[in-house]
PDB file of N, CA and C in Angstrom:
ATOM      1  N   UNK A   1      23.693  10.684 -37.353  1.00  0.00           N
ATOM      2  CA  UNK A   1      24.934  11.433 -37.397  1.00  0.00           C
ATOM      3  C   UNK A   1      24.653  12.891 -37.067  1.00  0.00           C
ATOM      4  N   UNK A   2      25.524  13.651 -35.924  1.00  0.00           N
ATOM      5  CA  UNK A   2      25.405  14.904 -36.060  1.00  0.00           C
ATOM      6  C   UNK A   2      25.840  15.755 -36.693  1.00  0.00           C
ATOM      7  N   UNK A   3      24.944  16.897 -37.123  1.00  0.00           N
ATOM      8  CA  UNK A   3      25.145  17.868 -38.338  1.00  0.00           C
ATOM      9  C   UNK A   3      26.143  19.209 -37.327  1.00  0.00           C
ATOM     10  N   UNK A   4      25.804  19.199 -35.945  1.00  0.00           N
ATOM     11  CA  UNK A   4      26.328  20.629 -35.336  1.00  0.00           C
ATOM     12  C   UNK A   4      27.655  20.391 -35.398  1.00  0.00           C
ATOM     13  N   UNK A   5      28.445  18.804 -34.818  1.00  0.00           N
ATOM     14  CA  UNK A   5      30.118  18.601 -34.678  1.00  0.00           C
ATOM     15  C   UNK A   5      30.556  18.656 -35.677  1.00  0.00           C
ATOM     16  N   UNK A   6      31.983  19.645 -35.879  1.00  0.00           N
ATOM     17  CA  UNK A   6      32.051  19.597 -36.894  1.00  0.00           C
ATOM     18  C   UNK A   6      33.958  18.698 -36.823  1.00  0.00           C
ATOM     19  N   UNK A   7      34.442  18.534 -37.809  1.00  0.00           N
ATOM     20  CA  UNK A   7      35.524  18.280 -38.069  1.00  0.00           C
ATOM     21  C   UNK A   7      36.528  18.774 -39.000  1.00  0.00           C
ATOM     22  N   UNK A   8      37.976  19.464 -38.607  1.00  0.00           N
ATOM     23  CA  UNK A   8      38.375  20.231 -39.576  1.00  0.00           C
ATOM     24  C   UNK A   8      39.085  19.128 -40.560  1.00  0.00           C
ATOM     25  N   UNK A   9      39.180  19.666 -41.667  1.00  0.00           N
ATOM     26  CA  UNK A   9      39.355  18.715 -43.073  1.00  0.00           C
ATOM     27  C   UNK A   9      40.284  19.401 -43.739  1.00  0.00           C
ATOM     28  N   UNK A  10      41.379  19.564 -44.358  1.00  0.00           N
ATOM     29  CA  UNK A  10      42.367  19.627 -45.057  1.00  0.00           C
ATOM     30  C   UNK A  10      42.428  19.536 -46.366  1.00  0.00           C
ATOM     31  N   UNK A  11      41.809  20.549 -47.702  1.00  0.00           N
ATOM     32  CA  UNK A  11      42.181  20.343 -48.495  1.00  0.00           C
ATOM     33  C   UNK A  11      43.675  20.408 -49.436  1.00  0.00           C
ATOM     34  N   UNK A  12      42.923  20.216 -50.386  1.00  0.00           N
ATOM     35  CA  UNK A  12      44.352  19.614 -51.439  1.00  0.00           C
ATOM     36  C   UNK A  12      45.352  20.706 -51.401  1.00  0.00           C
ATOM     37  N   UNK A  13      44.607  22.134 -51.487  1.00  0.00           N
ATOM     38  CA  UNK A  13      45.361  23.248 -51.457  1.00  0.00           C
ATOM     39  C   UNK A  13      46.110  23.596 -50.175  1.00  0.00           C
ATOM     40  N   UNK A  14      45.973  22.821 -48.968  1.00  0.00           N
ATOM     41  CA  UNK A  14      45.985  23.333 -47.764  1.00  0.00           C
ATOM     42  C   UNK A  14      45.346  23.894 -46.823  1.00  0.00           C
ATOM     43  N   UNK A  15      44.221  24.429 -47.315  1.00  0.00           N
ATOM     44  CA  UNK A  15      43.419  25.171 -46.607  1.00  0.00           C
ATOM     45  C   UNK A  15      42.676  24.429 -45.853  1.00  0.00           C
ATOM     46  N   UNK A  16      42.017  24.442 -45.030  1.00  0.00           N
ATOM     47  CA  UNK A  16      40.857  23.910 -43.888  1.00  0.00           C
ATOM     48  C   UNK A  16      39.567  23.969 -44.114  1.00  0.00           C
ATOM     49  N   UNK A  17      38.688  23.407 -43.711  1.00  0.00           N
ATOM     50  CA  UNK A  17      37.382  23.656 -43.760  1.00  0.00           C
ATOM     51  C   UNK A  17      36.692  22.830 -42.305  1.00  0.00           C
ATOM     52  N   UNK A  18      35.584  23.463 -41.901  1.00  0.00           N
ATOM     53  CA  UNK A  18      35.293  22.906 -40.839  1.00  0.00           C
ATOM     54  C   UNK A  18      34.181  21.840 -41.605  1.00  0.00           C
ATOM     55  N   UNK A  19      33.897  20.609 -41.418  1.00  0.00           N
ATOM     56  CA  UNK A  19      32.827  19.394 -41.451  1.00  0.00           C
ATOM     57  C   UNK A  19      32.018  19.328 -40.845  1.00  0.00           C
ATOM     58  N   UNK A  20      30.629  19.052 -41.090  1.00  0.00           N
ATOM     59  CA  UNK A  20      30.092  18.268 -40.143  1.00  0.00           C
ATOM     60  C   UNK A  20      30.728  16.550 -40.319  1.00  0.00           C
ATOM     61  N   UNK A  21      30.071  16.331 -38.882  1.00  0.00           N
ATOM     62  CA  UNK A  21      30.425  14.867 -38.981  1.00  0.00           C
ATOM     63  C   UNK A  21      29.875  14.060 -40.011  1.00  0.00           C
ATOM     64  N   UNK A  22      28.323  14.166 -40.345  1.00  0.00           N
ATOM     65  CA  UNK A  22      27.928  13.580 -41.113  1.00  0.00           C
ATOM     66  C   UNK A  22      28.581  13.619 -42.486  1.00  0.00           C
ATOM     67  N   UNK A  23      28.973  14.716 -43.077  1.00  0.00           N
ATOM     68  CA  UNK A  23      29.551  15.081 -44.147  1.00  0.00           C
ATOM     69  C   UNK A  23      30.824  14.003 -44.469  1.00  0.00           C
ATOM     70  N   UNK A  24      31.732  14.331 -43.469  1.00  0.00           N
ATOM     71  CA  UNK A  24      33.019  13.508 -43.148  1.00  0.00           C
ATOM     72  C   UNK A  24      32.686  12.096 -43.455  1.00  0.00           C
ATOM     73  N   UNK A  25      32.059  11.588 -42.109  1.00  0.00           N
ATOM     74  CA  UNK A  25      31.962  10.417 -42.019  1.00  0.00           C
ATOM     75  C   UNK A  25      31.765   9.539 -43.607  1.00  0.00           C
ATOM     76  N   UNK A  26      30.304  10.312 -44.542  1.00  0.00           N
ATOM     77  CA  UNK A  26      30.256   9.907 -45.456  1.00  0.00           C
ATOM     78  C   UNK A  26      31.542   9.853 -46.906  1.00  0.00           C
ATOM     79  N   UNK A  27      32.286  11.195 -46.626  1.00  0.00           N
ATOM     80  CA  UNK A  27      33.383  11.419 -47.506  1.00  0.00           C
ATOM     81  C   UNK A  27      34.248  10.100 -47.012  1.00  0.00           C
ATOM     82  N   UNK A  28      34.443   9.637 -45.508  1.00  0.00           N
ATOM     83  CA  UNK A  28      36.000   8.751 -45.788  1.00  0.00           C
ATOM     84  C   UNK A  28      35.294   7.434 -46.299  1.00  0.00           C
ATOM     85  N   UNK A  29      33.462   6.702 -45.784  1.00  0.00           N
ATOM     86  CA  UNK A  29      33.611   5.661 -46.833  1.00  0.00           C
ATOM     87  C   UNK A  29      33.700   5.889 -48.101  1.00  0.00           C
ATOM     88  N   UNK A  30      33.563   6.873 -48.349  1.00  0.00           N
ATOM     89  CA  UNK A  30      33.437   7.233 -49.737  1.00  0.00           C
ATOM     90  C   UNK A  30      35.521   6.502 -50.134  1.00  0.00           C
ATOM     91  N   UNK A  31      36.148   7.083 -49.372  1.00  0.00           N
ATOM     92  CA  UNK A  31      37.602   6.648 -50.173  1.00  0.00           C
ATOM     93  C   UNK A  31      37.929   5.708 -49.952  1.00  0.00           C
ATOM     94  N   UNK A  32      36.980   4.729 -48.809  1.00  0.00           N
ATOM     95  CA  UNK A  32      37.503   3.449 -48.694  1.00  0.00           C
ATOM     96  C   UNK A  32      37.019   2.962 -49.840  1.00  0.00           C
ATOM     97  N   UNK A  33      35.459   2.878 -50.357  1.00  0.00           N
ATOM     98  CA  UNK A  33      35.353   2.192 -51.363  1.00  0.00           C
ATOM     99  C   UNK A  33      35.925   2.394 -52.593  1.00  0.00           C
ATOM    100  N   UNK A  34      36.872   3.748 -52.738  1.00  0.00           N
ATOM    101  CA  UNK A  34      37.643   4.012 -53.787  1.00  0.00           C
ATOM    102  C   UNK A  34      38.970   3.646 -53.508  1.00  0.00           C
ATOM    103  N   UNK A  35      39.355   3.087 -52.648  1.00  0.00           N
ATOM    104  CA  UNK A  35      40.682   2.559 -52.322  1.00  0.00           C
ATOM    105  C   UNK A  35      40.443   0.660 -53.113  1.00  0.00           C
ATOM    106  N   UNK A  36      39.194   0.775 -52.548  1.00  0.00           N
ATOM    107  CA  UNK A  36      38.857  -0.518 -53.120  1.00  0.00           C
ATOM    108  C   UNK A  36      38.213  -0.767 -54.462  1.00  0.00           C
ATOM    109  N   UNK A  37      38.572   0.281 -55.364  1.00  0.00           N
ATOM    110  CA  UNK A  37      38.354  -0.070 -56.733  1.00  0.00           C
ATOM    111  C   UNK A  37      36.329  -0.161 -56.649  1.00  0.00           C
ATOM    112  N   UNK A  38      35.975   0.044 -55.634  1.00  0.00           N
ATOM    113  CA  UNK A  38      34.330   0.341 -55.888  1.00  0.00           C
ATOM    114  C   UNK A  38      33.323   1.875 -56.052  1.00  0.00           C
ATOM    115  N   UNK A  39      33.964   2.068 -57.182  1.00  0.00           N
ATOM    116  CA  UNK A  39      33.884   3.972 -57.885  1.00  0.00           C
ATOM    117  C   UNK A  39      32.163   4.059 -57.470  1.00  0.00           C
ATOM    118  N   UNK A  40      31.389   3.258 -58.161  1.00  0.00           N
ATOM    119  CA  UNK A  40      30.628   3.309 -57.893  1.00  0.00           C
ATOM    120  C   UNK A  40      29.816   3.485 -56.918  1.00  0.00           C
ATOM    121  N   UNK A  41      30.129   2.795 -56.050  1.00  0.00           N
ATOM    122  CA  UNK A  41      29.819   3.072 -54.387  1.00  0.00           C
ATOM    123  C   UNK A  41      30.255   4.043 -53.679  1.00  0.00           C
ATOM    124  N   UNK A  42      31.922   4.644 -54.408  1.00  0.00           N
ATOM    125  CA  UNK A  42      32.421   5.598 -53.686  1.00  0.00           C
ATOM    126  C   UNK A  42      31.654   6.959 -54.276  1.00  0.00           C
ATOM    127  N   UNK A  43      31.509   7.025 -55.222  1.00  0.00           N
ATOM    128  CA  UNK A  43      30.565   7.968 -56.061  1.00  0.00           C
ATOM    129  C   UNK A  43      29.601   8.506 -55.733  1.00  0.00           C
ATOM    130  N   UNK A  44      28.619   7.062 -55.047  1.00  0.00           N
ATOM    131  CA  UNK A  44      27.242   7.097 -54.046  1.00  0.00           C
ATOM    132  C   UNK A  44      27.559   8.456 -52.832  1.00  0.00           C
ATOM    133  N   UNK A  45      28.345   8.031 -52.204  1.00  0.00           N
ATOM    134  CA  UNK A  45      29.180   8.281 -50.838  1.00  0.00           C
ATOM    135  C   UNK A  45      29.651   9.910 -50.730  1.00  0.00           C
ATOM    136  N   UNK A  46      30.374   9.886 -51.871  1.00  0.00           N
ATOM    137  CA  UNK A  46      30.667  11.106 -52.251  1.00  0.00           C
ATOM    138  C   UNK A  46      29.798  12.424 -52.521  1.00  0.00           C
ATOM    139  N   UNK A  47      28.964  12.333 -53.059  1.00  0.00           N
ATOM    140  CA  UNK A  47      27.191  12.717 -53.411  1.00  0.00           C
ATOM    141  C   UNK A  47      26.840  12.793 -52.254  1.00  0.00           C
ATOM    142  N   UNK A  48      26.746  11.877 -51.025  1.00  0.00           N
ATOM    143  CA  UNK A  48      25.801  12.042 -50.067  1.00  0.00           C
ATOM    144  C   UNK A  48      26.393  13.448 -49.398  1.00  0.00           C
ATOM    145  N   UNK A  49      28.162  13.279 -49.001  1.00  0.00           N
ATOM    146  CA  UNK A  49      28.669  13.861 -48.475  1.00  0.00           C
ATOM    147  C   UNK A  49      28.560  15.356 -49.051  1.00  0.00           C
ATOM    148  N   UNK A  50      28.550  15.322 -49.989  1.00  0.00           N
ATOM    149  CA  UNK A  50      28.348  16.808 -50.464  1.00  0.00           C
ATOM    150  C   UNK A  50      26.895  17.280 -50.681  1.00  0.00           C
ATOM    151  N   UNK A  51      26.115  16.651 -50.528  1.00  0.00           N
ATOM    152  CA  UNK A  51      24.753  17.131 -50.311  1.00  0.00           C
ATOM    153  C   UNK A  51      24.371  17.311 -48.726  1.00  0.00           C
ATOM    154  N   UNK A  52      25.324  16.236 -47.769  1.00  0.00           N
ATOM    155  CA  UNK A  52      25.219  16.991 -46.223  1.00  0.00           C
ATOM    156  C   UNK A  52      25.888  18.384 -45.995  1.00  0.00           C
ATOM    157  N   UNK A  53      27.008  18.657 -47.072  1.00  0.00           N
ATOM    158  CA  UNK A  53      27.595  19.542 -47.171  1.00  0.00           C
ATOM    159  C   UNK A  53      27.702  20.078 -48.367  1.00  0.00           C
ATOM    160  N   UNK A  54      26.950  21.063 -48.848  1.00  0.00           N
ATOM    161  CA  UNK A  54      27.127  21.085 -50.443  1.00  0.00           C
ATOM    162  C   UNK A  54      28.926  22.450 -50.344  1.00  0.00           C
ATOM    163  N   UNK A  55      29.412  22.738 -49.568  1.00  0.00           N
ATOM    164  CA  UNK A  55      30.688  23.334 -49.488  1.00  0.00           C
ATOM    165  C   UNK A  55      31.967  22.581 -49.506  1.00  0.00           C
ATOM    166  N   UNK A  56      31.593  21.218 -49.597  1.00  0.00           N
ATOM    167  CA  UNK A  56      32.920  20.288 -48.842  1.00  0.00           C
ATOM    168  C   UNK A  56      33.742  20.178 -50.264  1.00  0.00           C
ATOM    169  N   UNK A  57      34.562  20.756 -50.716  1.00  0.00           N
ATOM    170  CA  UNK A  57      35.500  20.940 -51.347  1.00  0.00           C
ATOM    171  C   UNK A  57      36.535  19.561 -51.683  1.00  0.00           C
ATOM    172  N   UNK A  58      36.886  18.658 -50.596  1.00  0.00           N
ATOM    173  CA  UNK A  58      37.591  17.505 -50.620  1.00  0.00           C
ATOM    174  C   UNK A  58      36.648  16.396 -50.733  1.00  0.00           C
ATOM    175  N   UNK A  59      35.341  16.349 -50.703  1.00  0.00           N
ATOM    176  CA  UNK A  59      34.321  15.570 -51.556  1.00  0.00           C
ATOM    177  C   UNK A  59      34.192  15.217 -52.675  1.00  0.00           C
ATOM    178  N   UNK A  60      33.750  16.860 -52.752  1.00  0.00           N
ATOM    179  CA  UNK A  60      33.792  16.896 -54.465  1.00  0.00           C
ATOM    180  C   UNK A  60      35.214  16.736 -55.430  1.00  0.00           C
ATOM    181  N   UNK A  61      36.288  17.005 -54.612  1.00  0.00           N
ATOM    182  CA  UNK A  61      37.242  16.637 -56.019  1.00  0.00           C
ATOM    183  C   UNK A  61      37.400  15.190 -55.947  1.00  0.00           C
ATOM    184  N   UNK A  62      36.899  14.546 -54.938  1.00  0.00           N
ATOM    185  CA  UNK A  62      36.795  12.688 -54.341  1.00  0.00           C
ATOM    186  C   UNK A  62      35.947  12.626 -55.821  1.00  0.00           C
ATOM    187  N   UNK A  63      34.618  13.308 -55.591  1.00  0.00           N
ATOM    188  CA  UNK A  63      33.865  12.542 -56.630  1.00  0.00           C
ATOM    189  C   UNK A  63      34.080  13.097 -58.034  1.00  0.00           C
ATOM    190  N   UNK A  64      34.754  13.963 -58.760  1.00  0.00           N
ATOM    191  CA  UNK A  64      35.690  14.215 -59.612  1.00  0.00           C
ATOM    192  C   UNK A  64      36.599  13.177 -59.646  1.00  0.00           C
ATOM    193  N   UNK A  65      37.404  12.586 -59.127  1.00  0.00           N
ATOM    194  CA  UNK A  65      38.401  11.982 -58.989  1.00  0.00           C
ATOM    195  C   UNK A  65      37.745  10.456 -59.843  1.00  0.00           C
ATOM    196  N   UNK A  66      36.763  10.105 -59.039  1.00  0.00           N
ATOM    197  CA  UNK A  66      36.035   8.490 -59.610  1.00  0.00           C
ATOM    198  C   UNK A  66      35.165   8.951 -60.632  1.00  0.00           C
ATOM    199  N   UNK A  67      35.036   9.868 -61.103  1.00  0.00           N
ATOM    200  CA  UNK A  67      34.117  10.214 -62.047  1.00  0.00           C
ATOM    201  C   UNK A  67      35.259   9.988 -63.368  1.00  0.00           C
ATOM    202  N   UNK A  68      36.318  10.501 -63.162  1.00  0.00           N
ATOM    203  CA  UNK A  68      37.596  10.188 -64.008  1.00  0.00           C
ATOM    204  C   UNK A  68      38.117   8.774 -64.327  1.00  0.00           C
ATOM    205  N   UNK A  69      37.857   8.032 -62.651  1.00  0.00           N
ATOM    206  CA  UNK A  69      38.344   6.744 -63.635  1.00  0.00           C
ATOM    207  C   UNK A  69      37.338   5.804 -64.036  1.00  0.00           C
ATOM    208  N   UNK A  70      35.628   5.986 -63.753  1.00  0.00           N
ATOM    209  CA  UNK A  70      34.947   4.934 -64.732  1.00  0.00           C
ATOM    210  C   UNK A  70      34.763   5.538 -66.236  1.00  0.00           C
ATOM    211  N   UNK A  71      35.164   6.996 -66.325  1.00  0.00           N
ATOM    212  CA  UNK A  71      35.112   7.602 -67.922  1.00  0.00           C
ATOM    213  C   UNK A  71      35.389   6.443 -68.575  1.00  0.00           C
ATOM    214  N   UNK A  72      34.943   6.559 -69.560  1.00  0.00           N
ATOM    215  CA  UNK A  72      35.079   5.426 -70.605  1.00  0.00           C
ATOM    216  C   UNK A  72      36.198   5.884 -71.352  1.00  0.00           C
ATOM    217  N   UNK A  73      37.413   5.259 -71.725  1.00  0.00           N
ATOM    218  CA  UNK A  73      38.509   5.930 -72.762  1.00  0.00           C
ATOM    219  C   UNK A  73      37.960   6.595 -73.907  1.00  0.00           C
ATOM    220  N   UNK A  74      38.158   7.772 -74.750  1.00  0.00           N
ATOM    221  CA  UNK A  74      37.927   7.611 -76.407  1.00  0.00           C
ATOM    222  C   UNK A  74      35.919   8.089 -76.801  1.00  0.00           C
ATOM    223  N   UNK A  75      35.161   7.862 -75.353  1.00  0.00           N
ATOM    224  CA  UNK A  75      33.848   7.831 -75.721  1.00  0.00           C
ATOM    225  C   UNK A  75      33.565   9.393 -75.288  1.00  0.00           C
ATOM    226  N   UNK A  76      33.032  10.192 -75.889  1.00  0.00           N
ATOM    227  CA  UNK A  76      32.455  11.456 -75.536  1.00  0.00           C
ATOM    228  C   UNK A  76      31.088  11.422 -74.916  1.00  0.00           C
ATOM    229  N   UNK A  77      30.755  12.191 -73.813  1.00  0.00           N
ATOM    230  CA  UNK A  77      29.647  11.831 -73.537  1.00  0.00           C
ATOM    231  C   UNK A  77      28.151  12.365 -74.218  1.00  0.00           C
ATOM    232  N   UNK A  78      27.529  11.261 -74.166  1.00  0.00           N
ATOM    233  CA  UNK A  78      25.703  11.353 -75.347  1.00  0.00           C
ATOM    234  C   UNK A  78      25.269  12.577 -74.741  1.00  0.00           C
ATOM    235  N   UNK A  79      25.550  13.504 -75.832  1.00  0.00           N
ATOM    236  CA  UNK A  79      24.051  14.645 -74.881  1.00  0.00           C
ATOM    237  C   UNK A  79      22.516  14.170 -75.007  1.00  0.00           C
ATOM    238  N   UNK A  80      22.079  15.035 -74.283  1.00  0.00           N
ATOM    239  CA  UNK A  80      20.545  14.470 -74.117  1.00  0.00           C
ATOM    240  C   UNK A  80      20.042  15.317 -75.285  1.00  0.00           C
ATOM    241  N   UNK A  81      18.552  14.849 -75.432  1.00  0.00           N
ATOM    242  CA  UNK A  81      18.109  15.027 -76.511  1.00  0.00           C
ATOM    243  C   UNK A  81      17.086  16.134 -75.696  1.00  0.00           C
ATOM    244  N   UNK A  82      16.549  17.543 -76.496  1.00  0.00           N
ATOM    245  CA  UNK A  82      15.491  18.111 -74.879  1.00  0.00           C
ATOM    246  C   UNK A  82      14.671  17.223 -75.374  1.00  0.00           C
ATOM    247  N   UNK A  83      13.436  18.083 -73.769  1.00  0.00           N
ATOM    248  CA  UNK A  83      12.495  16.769 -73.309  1.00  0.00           C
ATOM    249  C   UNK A  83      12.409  15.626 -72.931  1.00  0.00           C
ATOM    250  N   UNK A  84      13.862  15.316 -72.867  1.00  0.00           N
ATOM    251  CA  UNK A  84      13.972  13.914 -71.971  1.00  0.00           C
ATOM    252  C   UNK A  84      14.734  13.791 -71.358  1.00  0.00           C
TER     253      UNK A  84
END
C-alpha cells in the first residue's frame, strides 16, 4: 500500500484530513468488520490504521466507538498491579 497517495477523509466534525492510502484502506475494513458485529477484528484494523497514521482522527473515534461496545456493562476496568 502506498504511504505518499493520500485520500481526503471527512471527519465527524466536518473537517478534512488528507490519508494515506494505507491508513484509509485499513480504517474502511476496519468498519466493515464493525458493520459486521466483528469489534474485534475491527479494533485490529483500526490500530493498524492509526499507527499508519497516528493523526487519523476518524480511526480513532472508529476504535473508540468498538472499544464502547465490547465494554462489559457494570464492570470497571482491573488496574494493573506495578511491575506487571
Amino acid at each position: 500500500m502506498s504511504k505518499k497517495i493520500g485520500i481526503n477523509f471527512t471527519n465527524v466534525d466536518g473537517t478534512q484530513q488528507a490519508i494515506p492510502v494505507n491508513a484509509a484502506a485499513a480504517n474502511l475494513l476496519g468498519v466493515m468488520q464493525m458493520d459486521l458485529k466483528n469489534y474485534d477484528q475491527a479494533k485490529l484494523l483500526f490500530k493498524q490504521a492509526v499507527a499508519f497514521f497516528p493523526q487519523f482522527a476518524g480511526a480513532s473515534q472508529n476504535l473508540q466507538a468498538c472499544e464502547e461496545k465490547t465494554k462489559t456493562p457494570g464492570k470497571p476496568a482491573t488496574p494493573k498491579k506495578p511491575g506487571k
